[in-house]
N, C-alpha and C. Protein backbone atom coordinates (compact mmCIF):
# COMPACT_ATOMS: atom_id res chain seq x y z
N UNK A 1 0.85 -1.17 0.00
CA UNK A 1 0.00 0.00 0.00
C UNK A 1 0.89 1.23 0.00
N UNK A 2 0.63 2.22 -0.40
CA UNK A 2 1.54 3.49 -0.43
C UNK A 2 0.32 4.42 -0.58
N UNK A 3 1.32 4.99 0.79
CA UNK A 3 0.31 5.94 1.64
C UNK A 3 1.34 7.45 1.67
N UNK A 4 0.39 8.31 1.99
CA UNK A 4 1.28 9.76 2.15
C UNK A 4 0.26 10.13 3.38
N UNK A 5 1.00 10.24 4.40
CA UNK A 5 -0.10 10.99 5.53
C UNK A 5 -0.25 12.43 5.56
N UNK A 6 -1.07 12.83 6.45
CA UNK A 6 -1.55 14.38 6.67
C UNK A 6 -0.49 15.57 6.27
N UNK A 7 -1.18 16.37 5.19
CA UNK A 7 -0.13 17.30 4.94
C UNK A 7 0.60 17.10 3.19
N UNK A 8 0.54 15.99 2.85
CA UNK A 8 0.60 15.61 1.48
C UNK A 8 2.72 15.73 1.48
N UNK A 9 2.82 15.40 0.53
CA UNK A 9 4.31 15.02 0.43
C UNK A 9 5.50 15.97 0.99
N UNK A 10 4.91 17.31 1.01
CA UNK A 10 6.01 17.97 1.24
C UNK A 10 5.69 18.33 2.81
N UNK A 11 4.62 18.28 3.58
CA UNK A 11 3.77 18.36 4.81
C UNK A 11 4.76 17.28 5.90
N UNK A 12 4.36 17.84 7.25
CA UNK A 12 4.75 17.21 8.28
C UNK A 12 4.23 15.84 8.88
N UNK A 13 3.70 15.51 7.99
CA UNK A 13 3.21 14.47 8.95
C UNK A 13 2.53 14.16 9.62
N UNK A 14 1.70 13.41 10.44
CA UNK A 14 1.00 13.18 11.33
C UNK A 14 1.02 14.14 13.10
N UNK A 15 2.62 13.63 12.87
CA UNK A 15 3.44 14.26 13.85
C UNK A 15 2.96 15.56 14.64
N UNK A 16 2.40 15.77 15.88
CA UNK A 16 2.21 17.18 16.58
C UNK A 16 1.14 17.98 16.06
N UNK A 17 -0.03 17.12 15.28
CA UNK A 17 -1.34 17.44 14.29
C UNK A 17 -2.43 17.03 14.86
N UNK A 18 -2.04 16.46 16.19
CA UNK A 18 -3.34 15.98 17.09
C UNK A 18 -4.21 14.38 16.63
N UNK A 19 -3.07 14.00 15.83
CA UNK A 19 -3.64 12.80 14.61
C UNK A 19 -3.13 11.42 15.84
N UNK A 20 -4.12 10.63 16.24
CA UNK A 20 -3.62 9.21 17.11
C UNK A 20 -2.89 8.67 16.25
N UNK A 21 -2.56 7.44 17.08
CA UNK A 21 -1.65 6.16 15.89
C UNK A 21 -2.70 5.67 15.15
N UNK A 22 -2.43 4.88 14.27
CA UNK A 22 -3.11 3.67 12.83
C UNK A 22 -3.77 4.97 12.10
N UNK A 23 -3.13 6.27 12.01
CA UNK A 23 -3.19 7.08 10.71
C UNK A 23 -2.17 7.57 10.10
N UNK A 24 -1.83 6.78 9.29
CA UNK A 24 -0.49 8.09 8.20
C UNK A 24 0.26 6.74 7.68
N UNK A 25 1.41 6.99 7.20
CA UNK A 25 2.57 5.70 6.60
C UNK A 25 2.65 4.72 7.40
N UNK A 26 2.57 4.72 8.79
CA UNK A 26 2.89 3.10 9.37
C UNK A 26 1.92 2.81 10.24
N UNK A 27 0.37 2.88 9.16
CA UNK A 27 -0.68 2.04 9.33
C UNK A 27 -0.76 0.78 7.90
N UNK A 28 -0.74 0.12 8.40
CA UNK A 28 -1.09 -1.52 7.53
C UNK A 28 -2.32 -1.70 7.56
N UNK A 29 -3.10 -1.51 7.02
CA UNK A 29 -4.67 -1.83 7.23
C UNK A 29 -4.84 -3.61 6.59
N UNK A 30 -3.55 -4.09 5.77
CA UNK A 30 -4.02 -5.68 5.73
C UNK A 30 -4.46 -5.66 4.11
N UNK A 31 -4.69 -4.70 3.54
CA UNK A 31 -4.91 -4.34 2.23
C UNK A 31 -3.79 -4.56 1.41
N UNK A 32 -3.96 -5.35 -0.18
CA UNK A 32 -2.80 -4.99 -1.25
C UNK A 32 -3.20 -4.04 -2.10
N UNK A 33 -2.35 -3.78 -2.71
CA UNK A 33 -2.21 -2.83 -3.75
C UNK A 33 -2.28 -3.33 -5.13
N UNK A 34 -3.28 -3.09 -6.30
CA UNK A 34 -2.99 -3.80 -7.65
C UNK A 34 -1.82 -3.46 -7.74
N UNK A 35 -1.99 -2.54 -8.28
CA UNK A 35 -0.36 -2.29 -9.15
C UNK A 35 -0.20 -0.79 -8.40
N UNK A 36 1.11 -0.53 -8.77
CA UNK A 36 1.40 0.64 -8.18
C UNK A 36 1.04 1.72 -8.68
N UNK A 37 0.61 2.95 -8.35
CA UNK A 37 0.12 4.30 -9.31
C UNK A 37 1.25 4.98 -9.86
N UNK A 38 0.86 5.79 -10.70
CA UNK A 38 1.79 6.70 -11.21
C UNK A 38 2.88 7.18 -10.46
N UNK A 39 3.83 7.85 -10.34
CA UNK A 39 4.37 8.20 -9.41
C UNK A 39 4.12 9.67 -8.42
N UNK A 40 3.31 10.59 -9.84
CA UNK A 40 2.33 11.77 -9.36
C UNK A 40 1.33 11.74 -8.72
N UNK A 41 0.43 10.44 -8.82
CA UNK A 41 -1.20 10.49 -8.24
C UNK A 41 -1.26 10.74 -7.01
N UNK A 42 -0.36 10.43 -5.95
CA UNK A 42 -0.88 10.87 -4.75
C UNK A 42 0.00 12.26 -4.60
N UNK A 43 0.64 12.49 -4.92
CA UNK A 43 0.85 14.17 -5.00
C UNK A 43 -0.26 15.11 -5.59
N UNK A 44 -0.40 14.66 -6.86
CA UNK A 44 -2.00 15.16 -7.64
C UNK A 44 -3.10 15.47 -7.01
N UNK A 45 -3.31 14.41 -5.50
CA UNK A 45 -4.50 14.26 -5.01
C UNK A 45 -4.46 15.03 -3.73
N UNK A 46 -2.86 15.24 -3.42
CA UNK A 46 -3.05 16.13 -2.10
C UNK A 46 -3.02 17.69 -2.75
N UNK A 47 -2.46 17.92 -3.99
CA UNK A 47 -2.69 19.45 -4.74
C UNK A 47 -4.19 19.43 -4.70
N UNK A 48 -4.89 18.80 -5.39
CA UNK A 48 -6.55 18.92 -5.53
C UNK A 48 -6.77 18.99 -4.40
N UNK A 49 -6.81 18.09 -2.92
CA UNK A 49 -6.86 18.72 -2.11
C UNK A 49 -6.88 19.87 -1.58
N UNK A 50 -5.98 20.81 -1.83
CA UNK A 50 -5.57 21.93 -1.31
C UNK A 50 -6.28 22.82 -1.88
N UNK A 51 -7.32 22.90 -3.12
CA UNK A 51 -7.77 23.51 -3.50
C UNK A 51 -9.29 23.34 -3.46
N UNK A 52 -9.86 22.20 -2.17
CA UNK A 52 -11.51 22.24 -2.23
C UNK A 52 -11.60 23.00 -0.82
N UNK A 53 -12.37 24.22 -1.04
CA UNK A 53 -12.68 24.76 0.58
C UNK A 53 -13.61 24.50 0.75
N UNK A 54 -13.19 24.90 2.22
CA UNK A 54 -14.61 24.78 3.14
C UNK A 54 -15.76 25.74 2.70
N UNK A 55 -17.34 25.54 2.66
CA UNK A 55 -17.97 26.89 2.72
C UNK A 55 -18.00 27.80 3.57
N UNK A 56 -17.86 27.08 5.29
CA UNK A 56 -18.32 28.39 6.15
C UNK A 56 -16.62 28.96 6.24
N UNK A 57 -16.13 28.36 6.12
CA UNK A 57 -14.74 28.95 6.65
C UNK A 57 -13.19 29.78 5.69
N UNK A 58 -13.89 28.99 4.49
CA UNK A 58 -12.69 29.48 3.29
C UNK A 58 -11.70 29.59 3.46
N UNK A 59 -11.48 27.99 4.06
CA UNK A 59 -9.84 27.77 3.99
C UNK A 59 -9.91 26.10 3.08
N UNK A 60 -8.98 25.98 2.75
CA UNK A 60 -8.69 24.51 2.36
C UNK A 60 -8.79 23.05 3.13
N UNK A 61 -9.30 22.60 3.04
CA UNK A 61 -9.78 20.81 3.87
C UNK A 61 -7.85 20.39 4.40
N UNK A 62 -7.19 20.50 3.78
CA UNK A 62 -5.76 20.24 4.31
C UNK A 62 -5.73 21.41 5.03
N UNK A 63 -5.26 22.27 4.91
CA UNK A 63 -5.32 23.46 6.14
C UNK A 63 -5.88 23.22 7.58
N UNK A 64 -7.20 23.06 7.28
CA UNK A 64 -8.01 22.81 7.99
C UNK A 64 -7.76 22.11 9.37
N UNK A 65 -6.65 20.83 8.55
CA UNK A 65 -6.44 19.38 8.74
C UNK A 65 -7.99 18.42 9.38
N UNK A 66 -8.28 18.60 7.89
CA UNK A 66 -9.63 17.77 7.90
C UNK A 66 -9.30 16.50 7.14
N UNK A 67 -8.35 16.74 6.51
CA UNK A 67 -7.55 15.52 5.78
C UNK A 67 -6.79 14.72 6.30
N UNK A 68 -6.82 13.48 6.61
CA UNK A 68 -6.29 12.44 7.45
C UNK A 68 -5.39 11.69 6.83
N UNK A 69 -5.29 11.49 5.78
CA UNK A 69 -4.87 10.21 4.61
C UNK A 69 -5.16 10.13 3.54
N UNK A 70 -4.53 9.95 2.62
CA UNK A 70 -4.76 9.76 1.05
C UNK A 70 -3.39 8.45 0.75
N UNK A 71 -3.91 7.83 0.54
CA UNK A 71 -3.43 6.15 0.24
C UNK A 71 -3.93 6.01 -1.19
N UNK A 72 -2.91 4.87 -1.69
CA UNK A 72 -3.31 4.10 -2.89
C UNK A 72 -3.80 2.81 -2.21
N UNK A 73 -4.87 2.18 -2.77
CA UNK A 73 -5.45 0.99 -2.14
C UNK A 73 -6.31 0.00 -2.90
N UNK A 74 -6.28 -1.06 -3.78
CA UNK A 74 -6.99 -1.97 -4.65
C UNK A 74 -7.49 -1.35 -5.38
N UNK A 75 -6.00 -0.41 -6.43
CA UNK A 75 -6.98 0.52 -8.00
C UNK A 75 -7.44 1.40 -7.57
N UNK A 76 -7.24 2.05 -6.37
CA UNK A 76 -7.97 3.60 -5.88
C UNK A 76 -7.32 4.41 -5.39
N UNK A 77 -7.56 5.39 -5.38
CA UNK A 77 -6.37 6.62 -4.23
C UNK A 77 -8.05 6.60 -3.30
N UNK A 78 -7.45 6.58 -2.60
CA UNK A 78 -8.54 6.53 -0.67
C UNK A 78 -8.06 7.76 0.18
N UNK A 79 -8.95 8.74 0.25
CA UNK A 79 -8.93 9.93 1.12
C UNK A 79 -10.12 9.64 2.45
N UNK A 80 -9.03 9.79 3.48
CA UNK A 80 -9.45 9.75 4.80
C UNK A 80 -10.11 11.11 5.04
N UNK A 81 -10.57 11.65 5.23
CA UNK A 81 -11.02 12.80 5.92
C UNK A 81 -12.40 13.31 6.86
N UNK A 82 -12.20 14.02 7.71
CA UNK A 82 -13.40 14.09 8.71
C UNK A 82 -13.98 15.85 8.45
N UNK A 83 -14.91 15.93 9.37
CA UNK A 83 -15.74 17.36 9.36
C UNK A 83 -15.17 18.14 10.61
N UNK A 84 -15.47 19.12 10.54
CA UNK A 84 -15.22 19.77 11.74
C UNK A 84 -16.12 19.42 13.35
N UNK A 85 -17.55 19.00 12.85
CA UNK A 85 -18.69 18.30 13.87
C UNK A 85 -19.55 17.40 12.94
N UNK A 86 -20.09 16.46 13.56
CA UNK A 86 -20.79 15.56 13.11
C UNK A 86 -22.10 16.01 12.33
N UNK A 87 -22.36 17.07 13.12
CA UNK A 87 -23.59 17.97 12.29
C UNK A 87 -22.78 18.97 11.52
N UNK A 88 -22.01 19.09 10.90
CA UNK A 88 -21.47 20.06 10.06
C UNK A 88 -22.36 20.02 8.61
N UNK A 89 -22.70 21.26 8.63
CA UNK A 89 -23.35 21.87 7.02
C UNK A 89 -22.87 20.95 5.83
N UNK A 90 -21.13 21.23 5.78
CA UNK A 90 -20.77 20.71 4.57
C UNK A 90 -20.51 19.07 4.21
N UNK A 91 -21.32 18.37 5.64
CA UNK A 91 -20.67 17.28 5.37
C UNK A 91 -21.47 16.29 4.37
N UNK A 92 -22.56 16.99 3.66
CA UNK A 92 -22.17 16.21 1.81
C UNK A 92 -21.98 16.68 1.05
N UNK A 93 -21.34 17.77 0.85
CA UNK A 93 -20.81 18.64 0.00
C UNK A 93 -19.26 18.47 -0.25
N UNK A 94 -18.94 18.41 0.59
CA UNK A 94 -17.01 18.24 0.98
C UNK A 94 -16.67 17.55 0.31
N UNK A 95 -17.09 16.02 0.82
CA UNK A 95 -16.56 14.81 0.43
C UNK A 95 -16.65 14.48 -1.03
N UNK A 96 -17.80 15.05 -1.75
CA UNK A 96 -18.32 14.80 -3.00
C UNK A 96 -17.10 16.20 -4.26
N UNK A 97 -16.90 17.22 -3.27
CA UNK A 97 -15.91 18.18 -3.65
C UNK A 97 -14.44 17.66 -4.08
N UNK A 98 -14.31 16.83 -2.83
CA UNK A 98 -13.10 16.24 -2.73
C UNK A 98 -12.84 15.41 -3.99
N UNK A 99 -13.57 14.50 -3.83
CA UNK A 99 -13.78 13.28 -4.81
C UNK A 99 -13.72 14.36 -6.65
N UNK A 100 -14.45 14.64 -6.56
CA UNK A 100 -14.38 15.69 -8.16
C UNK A 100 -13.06 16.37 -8.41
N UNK A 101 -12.62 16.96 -7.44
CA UNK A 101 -10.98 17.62 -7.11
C UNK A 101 -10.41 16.75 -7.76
N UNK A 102 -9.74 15.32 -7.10
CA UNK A 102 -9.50 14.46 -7.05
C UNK A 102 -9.10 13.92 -8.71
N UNK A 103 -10.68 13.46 -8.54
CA UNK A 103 -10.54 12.91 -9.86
C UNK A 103 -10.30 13.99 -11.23
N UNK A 104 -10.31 15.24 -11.51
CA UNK A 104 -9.79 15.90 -12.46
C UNK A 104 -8.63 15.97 -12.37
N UNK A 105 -7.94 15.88 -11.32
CA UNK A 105 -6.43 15.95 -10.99
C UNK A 105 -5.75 15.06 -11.77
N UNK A 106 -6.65 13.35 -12.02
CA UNK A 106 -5.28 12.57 -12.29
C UNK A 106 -5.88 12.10 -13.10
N UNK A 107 -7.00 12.91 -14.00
CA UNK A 107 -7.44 12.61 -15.39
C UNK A 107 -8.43 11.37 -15.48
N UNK A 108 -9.10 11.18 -14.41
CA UNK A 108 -9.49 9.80 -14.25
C UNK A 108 -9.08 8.73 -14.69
N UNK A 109 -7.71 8.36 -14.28
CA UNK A 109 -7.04 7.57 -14.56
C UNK A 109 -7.16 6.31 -13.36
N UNK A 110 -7.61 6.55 -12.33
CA UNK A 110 -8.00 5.83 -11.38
C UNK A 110 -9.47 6.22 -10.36
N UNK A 111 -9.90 5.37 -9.50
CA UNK A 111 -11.24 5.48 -9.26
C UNK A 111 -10.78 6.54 -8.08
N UNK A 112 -11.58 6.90 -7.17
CA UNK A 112 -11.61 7.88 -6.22
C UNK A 112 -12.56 7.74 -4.68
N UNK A 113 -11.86 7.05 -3.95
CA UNK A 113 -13.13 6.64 -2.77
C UNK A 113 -12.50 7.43 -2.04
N UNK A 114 -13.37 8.57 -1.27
CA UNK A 114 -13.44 9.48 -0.31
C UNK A 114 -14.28 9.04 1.04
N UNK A 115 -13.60 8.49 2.24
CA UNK A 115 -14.35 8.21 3.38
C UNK A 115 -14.18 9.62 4.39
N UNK A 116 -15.68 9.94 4.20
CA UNK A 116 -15.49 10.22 6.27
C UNK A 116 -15.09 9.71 7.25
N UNK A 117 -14.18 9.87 8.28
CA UNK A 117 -14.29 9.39 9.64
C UNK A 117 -14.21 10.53 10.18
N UNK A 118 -14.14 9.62 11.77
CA UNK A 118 -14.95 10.04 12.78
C UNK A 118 -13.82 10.24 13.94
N UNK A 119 -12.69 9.43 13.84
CA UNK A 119 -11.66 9.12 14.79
C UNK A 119 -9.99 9.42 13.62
N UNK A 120 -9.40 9.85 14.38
CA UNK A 120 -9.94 10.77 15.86
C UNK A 120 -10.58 12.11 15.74
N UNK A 121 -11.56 12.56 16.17
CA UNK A 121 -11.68 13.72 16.29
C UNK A 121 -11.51 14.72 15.87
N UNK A 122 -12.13 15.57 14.88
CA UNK A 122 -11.25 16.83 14.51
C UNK A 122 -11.25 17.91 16.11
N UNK A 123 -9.88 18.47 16.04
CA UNK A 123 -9.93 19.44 17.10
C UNK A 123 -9.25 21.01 16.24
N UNK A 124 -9.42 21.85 16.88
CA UNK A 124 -8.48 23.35 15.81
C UNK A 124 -7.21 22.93 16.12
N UNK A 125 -6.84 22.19 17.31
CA UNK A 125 -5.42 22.21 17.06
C UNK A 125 -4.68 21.54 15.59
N UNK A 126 -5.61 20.93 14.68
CA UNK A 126 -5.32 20.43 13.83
C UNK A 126 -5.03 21.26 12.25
N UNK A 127 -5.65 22.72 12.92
CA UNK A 127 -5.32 23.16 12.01
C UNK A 127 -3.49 24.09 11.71
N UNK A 128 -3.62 23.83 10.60
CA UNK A 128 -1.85 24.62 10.23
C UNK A 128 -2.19 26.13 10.52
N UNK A 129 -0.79 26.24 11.40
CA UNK A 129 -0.31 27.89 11.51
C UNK A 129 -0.55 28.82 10.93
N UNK A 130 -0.80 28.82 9.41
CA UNK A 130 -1.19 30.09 8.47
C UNK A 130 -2.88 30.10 8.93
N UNK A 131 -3.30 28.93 8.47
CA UNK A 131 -5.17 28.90 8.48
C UNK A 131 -5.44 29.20 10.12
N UNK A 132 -4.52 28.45 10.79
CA UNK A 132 -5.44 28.98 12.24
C UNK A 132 -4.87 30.99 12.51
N UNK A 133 -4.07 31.45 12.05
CA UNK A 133 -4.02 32.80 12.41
C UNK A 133 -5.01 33.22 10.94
N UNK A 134 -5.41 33.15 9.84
CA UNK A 134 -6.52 33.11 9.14
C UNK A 134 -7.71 33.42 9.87
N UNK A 135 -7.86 32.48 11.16
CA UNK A 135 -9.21 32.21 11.35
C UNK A 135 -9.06 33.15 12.32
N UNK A 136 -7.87 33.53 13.14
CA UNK A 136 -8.14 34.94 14.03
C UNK A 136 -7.78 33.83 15.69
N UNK A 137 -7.09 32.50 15.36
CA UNK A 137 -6.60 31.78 16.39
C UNK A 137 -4.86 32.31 16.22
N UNK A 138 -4.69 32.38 17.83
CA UNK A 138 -3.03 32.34 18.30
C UNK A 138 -2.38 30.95 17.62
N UNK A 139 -1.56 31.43 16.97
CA UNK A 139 -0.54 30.05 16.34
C UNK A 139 0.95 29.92 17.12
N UNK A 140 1.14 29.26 17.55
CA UNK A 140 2.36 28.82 18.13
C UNK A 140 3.20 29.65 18.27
């Protein structure tokens, strides 16, 4: 499986993002991989990423760190991502955003499954330094 965790290739990592363990590169979920993707697609998919916002907030779903994971996984790139609350406005709008992002990015050259979760938790500490002083939060 080849995975890129939170933050997309050039991003930090899981690391100090408020993200538990069994999310990012050294989760094994037990899954193979057909074949391997391009060598761009999961870069492709964290750029598209970066460019679906939120409505109430108008920042980016990675910013946000609403984005958990983007994996290659049996012929698919697989985006992890959660809402800000369980009752959140955008939460069928996002995911369906995402997924369209996504898939123009890498020409539909592969399928596109976008999951919600739930765990762990989105908290603001999850969001990056630029977007949380954006939002009018103290950043580090």
């Amino acid at each position: 499986m080849t995975t890129l965790a939170r933050g997309g290739p050039a991003g930090g990592g899981a690391e100090g993002h408020g993200v538990s363990p069994g999310v990012g590169p050294e989760c094994s979920r037990g899954t193979e991989q057909l074949e391997p993707p391009a060598p761009d697609v999961l870069d492709a998919a964290w750029e598209a990423l970066r460019g679906v916002y939120d409505p109430e907030l108008y920042l980016d779903v990675v910013s946000l760190g609403l984005v958990y994971d983007v994996r290659y996984e049996l012929g698919a790139v697989v985006v992890e991502m959660t809402m800000t609350t369980p009752g959140c406005p955008a939460s069928e709008v996002l995911p369906e955003m995402a997924r369209v992002a996504i898939t123009g990015a890498v020409g539909g050259s592969v399928e596109v499954d976008v999951r919600v979760v739930w765990d762990p938790p989105w908290s603001p500490a999850m969001i990056d330094a630029d977007a949380a002083r954006a939002l009018g939060f103290r950043a580090g």
